[in-house]
C-alpha atoms as a PDB file:
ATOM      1  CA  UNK A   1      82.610   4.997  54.904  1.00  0.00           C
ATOM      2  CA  UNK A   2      80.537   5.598  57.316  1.00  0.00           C
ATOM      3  CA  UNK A   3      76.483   6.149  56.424  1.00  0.00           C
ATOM      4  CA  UNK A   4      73.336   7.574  57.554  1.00  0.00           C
ATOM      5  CA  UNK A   5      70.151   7.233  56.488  1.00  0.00           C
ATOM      6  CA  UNK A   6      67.690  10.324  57.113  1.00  0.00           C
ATOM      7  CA  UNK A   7      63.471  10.000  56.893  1.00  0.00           C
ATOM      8  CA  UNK A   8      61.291  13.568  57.018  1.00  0.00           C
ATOM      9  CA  UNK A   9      58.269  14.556  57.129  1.00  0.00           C
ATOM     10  CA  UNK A  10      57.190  17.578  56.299  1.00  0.00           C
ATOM     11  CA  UNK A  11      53.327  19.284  55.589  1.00  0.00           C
ATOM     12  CA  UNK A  12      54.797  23.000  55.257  1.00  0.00           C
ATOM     13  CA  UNK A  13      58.521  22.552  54.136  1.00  0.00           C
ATOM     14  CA  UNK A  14      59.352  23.375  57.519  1.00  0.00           C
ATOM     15  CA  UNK A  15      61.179  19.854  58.430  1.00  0.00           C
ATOM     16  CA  UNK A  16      62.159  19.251  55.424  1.00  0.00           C
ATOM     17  CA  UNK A  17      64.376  22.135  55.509  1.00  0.00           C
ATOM     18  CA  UNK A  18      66.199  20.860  59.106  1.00  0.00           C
ATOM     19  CA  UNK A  19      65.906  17.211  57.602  1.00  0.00           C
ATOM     20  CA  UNK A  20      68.516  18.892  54.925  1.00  0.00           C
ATOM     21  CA  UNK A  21      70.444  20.914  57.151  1.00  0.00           C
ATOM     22  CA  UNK A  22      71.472  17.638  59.084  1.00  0.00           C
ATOM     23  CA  UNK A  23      72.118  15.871  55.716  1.00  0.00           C
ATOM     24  CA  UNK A  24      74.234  18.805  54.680  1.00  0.00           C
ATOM     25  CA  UNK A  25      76.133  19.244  57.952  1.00  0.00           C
ATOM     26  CA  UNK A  26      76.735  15.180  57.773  1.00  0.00           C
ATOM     27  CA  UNK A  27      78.404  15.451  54.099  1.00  0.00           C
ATOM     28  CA  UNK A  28      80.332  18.131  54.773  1.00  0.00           C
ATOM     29  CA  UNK A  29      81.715  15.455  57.925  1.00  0.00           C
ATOM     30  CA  UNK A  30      82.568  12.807  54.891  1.00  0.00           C
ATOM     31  CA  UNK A  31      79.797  10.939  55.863  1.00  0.00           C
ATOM     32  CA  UNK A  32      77.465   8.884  52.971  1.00  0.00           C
ATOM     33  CA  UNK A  33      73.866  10.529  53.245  1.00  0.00           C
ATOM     34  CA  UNK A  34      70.900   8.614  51.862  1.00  0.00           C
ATOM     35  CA  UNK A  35      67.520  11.397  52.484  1.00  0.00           C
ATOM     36  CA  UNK A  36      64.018   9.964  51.673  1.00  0.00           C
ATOM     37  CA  UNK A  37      60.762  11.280  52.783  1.00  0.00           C
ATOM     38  CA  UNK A  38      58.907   9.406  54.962  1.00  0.00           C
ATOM     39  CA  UNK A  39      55.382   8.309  51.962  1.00  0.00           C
ATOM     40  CA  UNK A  40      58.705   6.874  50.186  1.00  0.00           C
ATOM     41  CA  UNK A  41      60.886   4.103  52.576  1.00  0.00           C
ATOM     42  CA  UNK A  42      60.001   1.724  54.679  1.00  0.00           C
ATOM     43  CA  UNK A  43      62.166   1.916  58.406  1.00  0.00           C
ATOM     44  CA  UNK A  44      63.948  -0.856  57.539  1.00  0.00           C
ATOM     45  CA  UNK A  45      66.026   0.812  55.727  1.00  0.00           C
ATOM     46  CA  UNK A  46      67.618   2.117  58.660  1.00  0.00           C
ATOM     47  CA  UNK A  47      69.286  -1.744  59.061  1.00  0.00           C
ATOM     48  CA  UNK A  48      71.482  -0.383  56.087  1.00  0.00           C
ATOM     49  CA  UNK A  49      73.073   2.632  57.902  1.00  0.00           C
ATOM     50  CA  UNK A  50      75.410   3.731  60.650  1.00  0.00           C
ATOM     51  CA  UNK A  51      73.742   6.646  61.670  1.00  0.00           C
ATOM     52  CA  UNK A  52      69.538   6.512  61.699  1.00  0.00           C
ATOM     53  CA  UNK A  53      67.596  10.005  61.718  1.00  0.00           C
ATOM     54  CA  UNK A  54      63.971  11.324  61.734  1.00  0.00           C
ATOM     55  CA  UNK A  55      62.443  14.223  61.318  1.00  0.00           C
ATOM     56  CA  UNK A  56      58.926  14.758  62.376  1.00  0.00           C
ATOM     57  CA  UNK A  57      56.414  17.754  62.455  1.00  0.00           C
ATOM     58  CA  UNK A  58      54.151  17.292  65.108  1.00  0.00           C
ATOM     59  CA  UNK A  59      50.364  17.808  64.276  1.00  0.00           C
ATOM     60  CA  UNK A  60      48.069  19.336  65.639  1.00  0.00           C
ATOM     61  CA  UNK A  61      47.504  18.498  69.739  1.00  0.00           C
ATOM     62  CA  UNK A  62      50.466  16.715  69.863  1.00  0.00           C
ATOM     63  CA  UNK A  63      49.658  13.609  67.084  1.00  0.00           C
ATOM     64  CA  UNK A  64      52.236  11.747  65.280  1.00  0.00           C
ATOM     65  CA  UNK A  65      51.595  12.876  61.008  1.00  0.00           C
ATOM     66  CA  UNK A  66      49.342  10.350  59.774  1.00  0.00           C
ATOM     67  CA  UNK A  67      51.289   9.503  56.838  1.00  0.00           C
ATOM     68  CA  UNK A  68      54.082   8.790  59.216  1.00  0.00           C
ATOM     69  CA  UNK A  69      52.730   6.501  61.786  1.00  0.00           C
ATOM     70  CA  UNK A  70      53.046   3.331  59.545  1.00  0.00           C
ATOM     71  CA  UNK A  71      56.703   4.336  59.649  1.00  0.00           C
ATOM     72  CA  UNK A  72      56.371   4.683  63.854  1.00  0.00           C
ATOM     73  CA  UNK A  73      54.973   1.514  64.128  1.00  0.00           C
ATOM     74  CA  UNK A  74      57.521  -0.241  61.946  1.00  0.00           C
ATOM     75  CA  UNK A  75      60.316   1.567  63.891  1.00  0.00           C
ATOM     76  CA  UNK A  76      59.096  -0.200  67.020  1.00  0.00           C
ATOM     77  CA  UNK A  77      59.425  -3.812  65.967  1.00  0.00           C
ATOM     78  CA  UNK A  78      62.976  -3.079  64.552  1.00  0.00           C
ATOM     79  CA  UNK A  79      66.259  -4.355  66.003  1.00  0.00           C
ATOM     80  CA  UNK A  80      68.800  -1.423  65.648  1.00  0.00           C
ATOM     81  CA  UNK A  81      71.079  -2.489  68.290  1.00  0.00           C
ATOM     82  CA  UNK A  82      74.659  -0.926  66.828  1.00  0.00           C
ATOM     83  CA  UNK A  83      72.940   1.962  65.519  1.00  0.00           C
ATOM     84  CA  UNK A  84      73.226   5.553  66.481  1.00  0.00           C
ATOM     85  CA  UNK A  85      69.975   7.538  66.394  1.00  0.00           C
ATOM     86  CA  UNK A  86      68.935  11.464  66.769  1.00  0.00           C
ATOM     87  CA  UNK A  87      65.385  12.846  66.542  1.00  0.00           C
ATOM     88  CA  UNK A  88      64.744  16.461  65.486  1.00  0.00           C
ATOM     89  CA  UNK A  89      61.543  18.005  64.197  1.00  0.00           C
ATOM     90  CA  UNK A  90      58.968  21.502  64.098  1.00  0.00           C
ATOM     91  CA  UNK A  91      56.127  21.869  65.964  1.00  0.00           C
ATOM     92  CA  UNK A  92      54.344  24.686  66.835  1.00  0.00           C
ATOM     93  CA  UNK A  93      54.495  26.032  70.791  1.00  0.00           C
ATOM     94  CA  UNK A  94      51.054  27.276  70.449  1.00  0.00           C
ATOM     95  CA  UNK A  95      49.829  23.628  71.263  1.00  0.00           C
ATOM     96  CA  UNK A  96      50.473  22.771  75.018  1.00  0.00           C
ATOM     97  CA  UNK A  97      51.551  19.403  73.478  1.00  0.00           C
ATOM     98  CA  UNK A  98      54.582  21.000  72.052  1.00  0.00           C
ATOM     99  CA  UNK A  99      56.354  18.911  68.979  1.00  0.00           C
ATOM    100  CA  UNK A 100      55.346  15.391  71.250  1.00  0.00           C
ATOM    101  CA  UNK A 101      55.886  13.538  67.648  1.00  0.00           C
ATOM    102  CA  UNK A 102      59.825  14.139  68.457  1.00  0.00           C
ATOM    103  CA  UNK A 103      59.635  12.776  72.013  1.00  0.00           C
ATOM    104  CA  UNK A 104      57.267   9.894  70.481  1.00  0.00           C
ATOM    105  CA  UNK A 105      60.251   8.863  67.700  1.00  0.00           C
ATOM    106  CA  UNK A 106      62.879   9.396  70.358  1.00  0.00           C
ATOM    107  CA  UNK A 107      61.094   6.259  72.607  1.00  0.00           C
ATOM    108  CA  UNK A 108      60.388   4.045  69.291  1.00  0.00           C
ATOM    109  CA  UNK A 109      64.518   3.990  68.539  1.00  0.00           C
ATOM    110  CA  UNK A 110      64.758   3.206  72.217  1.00  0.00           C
ATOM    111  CA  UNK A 111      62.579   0.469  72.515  1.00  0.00           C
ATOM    112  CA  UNK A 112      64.189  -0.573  69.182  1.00  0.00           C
ATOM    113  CA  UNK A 113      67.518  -0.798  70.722  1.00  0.00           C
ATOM    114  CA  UNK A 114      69.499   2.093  68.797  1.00  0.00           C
ATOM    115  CA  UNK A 115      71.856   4.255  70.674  1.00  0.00           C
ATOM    116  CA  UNK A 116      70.974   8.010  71.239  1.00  0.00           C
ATOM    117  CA  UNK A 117      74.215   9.762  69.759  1.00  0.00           C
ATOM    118  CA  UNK A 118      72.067  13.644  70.331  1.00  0.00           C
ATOM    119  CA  UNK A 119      69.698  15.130  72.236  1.00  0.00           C
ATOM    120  CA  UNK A 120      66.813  15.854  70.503  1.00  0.00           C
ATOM    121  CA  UNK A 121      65.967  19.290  68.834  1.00  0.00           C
ATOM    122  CA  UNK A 122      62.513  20.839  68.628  1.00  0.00           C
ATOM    123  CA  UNK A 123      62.551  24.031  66.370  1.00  0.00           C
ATOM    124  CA  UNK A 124      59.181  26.012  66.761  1.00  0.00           C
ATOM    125  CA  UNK A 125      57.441  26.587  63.116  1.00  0.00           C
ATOM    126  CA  UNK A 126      60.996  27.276  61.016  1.00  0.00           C
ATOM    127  CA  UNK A 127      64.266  26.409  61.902  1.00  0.00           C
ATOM    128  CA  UNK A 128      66.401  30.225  62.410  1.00  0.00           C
ATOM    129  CA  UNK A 129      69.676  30.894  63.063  1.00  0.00           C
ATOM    130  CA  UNK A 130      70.241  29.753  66.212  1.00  0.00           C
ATOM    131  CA  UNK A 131      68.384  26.796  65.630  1.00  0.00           C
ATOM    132  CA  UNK A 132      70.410  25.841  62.437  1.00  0.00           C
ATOM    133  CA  UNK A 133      73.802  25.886  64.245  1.00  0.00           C
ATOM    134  CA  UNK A 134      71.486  23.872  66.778  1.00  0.00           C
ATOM    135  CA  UNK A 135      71.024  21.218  63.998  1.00  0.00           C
ATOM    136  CA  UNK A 136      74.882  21.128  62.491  1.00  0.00           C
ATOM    137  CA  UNK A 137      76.025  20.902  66.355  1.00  0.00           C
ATOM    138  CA  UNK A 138      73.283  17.666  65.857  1.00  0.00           C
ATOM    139  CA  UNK A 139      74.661  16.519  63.039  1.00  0.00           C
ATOM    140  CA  UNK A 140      78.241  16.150  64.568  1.00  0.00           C
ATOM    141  CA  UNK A 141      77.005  14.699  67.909  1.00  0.00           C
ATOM    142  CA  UNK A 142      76.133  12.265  66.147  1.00  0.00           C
ATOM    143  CA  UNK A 143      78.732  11.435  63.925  1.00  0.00           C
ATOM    144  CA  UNK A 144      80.978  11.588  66.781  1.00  0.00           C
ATOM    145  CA  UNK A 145      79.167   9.163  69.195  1.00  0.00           C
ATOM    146  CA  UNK A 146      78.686   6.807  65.907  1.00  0.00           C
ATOM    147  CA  UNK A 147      82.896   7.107  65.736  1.00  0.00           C
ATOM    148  CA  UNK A 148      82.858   6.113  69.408  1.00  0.00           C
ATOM    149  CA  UNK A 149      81.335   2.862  68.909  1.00  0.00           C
ATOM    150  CA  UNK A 150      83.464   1.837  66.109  1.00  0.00           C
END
């Protein structure tokens, strides 16, 4: 069965919420979810699963959570060559640096050899309607590219 292993953070809820819409839309696809926030896993734990997933507020002027960057870091010196990735978080377009935590994950799977299976997905404050079917569309991009490689 094919897996995926989701890591959120989330200071208002906000992410936390999209962080579960992606697990959701991924079960209802058959595929094995394993959700953690981000204080409670280390990255490699994403060695374990098919599919490899962050979600990130961004805080502030564009800074990476605090309580996530140990988990940034980590992601960088990871091999995840075979793995799919997508990156989707809140941030808040009041900040010219507009959810940059997002675009900072996106590069750190990159360098770390993953495959990107979706384009990213930056929801301003709380995900809405349109920005929920946004995330299920997510969810099966990935599953889909993951399927491709197999």
């Amino acid at each position: 069965m094919t897996s995926a292993k989701i890591i959120y953070g989330s200071l208002t809820g906000n992410t936390e919420v999209m962080a579960d819409i992606v697990c959701e839309a991924l079960e209802n696809l058959n595929i094995e979810v394993d959700i953690d926030e981000c204080t409670q896993i280390d990255a490699e734990e994403f060695k374990e699963a098919d599919i490899c997933i962050i979600a990130a507020y961004t805080y502030d002027e564009g800074t990476i959570p605090e309580e996530m960057l140990d988990l940034y870091e980590d992601l960088l010196q990871l091999d995840l060559q075979g793995k799919v990735f997508g990156v989707c978080g809140s941030g808040d377009t009041f900040y010219e640096n507009y959810a940059t935590a997002v675009d900072s994950f996106e590069e750190a799977f990159l360098t770390a050899g993953a495959k990107k299976g979706a384009e990213k997905i930056k929801v301003d404050l709380a995900a809405e309607e349109e920005d929920i079917q946004q995330l299920k569309a997510f969810a099966s991009e990935l599953a889909t590219t993951q399927q491709l490689m197999i």
